[in-house]
N, C-alpha and C. Protein backbone atom coordinates (compact mmCIF):
# COMPACT_ATOMS: atom_id res chain seq x y z
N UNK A 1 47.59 193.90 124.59
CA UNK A 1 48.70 194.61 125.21
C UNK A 1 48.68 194.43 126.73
N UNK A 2 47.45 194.64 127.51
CA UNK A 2 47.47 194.56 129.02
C UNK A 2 47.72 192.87 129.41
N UNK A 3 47.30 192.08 128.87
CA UNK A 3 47.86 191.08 128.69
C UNK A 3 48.74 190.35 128.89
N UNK A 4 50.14 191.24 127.84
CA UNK A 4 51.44 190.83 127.89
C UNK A 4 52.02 191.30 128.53
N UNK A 5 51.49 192.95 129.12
CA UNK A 5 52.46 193.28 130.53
C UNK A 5 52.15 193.34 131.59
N UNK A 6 50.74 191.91 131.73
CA UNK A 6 50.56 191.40 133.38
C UNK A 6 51.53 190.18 133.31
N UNK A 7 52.09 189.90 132.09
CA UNK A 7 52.84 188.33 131.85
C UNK A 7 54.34 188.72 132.24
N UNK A 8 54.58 189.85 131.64
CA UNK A 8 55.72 190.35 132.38
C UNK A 8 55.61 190.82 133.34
N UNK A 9 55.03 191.24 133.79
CA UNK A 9 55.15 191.43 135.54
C UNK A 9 55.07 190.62 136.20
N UNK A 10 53.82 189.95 136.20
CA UNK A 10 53.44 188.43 137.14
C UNK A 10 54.21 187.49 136.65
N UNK A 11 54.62 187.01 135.60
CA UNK A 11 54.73 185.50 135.37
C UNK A 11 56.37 185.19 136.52
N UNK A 12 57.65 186.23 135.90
CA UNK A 12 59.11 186.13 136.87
C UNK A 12 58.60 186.39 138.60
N UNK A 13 57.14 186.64 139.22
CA UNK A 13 57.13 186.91 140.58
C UNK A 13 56.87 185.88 140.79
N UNK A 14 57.01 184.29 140.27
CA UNK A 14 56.66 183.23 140.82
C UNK A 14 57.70 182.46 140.85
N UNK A 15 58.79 183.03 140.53
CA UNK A 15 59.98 182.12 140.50
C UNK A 15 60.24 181.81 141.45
N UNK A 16 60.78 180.19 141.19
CA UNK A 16 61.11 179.87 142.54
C UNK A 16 62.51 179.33 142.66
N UNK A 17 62.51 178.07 142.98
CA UNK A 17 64.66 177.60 142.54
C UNK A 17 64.97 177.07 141.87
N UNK A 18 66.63 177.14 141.66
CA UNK A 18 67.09 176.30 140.88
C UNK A 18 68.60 176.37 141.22
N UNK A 19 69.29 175.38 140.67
CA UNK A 19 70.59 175.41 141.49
C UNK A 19 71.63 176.46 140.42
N UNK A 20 73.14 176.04 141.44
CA UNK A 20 74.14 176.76 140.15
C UNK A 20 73.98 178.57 140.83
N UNK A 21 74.84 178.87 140.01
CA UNK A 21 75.13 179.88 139.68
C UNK A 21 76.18 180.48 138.96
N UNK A 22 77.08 181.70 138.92
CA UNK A 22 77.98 181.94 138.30
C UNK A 22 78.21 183.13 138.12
N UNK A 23 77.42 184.24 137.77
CA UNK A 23 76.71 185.70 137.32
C UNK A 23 77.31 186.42 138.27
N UNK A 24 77.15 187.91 138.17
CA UNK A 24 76.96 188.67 139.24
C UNK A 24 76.79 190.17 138.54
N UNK A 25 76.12 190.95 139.05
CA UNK A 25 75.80 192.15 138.26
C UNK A 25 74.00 192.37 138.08
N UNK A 26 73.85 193.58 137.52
CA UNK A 26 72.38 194.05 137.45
C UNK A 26 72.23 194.13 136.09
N UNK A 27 70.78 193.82 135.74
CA UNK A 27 70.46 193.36 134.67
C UNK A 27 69.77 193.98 134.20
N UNK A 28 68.87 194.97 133.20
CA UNK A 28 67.62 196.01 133.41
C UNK A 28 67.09 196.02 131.94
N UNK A 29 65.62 195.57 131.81
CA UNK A 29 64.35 195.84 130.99
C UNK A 29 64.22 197.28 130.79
N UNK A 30 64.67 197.99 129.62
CA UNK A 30 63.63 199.30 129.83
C UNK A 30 62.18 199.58 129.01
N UNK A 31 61.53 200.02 129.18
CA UNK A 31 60.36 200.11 128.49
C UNK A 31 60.38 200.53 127.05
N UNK A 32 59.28 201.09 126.45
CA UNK A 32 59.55 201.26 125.25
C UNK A 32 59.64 202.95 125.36
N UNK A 33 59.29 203.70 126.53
CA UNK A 33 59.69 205.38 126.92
C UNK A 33 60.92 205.34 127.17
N UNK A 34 61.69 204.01 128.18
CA UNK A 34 63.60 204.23 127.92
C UNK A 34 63.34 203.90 129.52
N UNK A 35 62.32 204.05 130.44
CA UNK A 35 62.33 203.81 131.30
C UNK A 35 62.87 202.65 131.99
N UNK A 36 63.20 202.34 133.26
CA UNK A 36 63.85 200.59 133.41
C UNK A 36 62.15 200.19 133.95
N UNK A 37 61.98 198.96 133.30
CA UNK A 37 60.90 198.16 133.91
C UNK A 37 61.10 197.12 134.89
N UNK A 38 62.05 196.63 134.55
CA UNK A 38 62.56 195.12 136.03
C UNK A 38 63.88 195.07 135.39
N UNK A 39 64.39 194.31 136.71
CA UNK A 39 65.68 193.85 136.24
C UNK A 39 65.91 193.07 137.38
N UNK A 40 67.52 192.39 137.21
CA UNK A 40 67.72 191.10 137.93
C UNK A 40 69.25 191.62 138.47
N UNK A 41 69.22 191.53 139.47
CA UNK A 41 70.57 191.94 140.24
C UNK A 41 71.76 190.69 140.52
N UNK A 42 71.92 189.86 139.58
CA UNK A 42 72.68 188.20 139.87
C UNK A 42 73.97 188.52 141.40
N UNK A 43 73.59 187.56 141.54
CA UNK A 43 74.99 187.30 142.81
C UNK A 43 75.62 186.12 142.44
N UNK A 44 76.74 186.21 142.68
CA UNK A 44 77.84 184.83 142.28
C UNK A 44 77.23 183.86 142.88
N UNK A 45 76.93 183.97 143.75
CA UNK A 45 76.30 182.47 144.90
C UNK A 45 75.00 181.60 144.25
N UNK A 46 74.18 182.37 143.49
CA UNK A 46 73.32 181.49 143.06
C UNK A 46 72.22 182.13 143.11
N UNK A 47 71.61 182.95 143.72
CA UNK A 47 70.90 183.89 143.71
C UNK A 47 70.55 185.44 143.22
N UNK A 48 69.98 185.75 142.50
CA UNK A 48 69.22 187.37 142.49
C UNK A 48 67.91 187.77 142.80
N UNK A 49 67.99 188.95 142.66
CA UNK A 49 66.82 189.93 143.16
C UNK A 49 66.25 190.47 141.54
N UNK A 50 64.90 189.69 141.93
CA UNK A 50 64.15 190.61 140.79
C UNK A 50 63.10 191.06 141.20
N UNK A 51 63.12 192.26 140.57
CA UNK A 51 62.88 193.66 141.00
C UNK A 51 61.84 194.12 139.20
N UNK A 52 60.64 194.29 139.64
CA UNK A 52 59.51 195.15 138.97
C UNK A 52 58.47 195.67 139.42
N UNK A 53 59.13 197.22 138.76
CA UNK A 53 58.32 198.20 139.37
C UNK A 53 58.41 198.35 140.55
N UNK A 54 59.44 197.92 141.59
CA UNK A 54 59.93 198.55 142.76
C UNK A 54 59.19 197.08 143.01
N UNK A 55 58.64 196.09 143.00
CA UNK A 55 58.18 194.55 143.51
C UNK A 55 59.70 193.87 143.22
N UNK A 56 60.15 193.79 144.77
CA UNK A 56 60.76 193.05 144.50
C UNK A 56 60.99 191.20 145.49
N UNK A 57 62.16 190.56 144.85
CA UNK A 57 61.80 188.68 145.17
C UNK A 57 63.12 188.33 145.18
N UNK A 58 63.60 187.50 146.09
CA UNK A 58 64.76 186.86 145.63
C UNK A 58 64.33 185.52 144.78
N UNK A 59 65.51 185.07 143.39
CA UNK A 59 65.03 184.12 143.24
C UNK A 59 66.51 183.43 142.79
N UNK A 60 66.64 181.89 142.54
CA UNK A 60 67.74 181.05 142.59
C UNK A 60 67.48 180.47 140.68
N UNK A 61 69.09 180.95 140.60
CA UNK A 61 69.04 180.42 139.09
C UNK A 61 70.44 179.83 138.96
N UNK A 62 70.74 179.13 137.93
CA UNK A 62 71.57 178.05 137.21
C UNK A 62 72.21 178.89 135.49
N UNK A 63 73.27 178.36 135.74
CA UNK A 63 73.80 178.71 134.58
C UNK A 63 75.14 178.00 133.43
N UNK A 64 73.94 177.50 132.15
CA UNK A 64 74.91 176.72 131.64
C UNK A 64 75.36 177.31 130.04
N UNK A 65 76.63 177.67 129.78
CA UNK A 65 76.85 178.62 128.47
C UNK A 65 76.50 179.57 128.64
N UNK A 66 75.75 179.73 127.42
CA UNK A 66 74.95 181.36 127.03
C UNK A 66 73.01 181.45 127.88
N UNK A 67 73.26 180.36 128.72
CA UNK A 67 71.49 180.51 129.26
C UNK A 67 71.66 180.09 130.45
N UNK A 68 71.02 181.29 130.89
CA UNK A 68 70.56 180.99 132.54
C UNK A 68 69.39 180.68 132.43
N UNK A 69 69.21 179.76 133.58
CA UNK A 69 67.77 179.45 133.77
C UNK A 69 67.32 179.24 134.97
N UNK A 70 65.90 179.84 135.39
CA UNK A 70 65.17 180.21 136.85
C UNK A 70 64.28 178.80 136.78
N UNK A 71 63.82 178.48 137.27
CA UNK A 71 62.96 177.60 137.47
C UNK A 71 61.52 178.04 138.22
N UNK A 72 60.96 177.35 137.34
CA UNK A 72 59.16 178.64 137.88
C UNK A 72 58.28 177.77 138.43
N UNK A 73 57.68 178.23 139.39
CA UNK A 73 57.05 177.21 139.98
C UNK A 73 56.01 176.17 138.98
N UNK A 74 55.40 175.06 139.06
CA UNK A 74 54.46 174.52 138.71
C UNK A 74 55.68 173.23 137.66
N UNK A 75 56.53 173.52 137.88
CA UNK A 75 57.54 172.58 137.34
C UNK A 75 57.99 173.16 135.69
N UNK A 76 57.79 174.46 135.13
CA UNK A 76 58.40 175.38 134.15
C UNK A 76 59.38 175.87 134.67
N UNK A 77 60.34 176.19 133.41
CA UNK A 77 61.61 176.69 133.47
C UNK A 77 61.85 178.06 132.84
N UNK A 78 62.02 179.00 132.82
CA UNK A 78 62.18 180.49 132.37
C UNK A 78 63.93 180.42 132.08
N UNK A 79 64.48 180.60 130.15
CA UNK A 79 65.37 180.19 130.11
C UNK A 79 65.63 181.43 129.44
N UNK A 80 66.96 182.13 129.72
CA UNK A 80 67.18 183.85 128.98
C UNK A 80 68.58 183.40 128.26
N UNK A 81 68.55 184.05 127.48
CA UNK A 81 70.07 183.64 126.57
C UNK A 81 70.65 184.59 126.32
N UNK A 82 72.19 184.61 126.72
CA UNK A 82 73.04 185.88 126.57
C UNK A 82 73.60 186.04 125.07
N UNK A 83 73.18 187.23 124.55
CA UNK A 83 73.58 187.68 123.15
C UNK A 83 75.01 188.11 122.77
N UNK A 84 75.40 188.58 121.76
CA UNK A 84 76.31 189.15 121.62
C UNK A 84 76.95 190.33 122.57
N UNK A 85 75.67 191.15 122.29
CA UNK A 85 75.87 192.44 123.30
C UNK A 85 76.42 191.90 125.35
N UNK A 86 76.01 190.55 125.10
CA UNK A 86 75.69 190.29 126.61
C UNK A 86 74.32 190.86 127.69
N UNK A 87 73.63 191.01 126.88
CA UNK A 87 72.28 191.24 127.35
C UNK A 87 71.67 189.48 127.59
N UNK A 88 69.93 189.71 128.17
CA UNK A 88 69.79 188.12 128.68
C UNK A 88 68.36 188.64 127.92
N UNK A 89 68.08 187.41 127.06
CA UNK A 89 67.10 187.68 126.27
C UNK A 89 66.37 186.76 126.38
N UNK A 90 64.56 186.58 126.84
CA UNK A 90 64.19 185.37 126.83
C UNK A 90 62.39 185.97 126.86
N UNK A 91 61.51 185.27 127.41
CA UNK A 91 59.87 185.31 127.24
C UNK A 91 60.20 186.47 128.17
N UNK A 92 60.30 187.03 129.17
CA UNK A 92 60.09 188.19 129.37
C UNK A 92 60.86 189.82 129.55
N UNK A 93 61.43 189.86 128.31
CA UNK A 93 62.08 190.74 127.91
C UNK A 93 63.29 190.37 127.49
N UNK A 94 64.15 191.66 127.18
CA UNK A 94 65.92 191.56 127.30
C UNK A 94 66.49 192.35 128.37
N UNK A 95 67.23 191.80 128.69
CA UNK A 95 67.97 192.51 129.90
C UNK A 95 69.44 192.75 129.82
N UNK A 96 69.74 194.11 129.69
CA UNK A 96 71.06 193.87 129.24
C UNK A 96 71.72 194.72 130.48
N UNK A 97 73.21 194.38 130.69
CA UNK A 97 74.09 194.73 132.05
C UNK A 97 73.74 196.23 131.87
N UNK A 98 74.02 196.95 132.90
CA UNK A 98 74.46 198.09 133.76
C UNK A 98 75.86 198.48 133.57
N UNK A 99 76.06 199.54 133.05
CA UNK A 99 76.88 200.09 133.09
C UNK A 99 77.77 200.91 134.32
């Protein structure tokens, strides 16, 4: 368990760029208490803010269809896919819009 939520915390604080954009809006993980754990604030321009546990990063993402994708350093790609609901679902969590 401690494990998988140093992977979610640490692994998205290394993001780094990628081109594109399209998005705009806040994005939010909640825990399994209902709490929000991170989330991603998209901007049309190409950029968001992700934000865990009050750590927060700007980072640059791309978007083609139903998947955005961040680009992580070491030459990995972190790819989230928008569902039905329109939530962004991928290795570290789901994130679904703000109401």
């Amino acid at each position: 368990m401690k494990k998988s939520i140093k992977l979610f915390v640490f692994l998205p604080l290394f993001l780094l760029s990628a081109c594109g954009g399209g998005m705009s809006g806040k994005y939010t993980a909640k825990g399994p208490s209902g709490r929000d754990m991170a989330s991603y604030n998209f901007r049309s321009n190409g950029t968001a803010i992700y934000d865990v546990f009050g750590a927060a990063t700007e980072v640059k993402y791309s978007v083609d269809g139903n998947t955005v994708k961040i680009e992580l350093g070491q030459g990995g790609n972190l790819l989230l896919t928008k569902d039905a609901n329109g939530c962004l679902a991928g290795l570290v969590g789901k994130f679904c819009p703000e109401k």
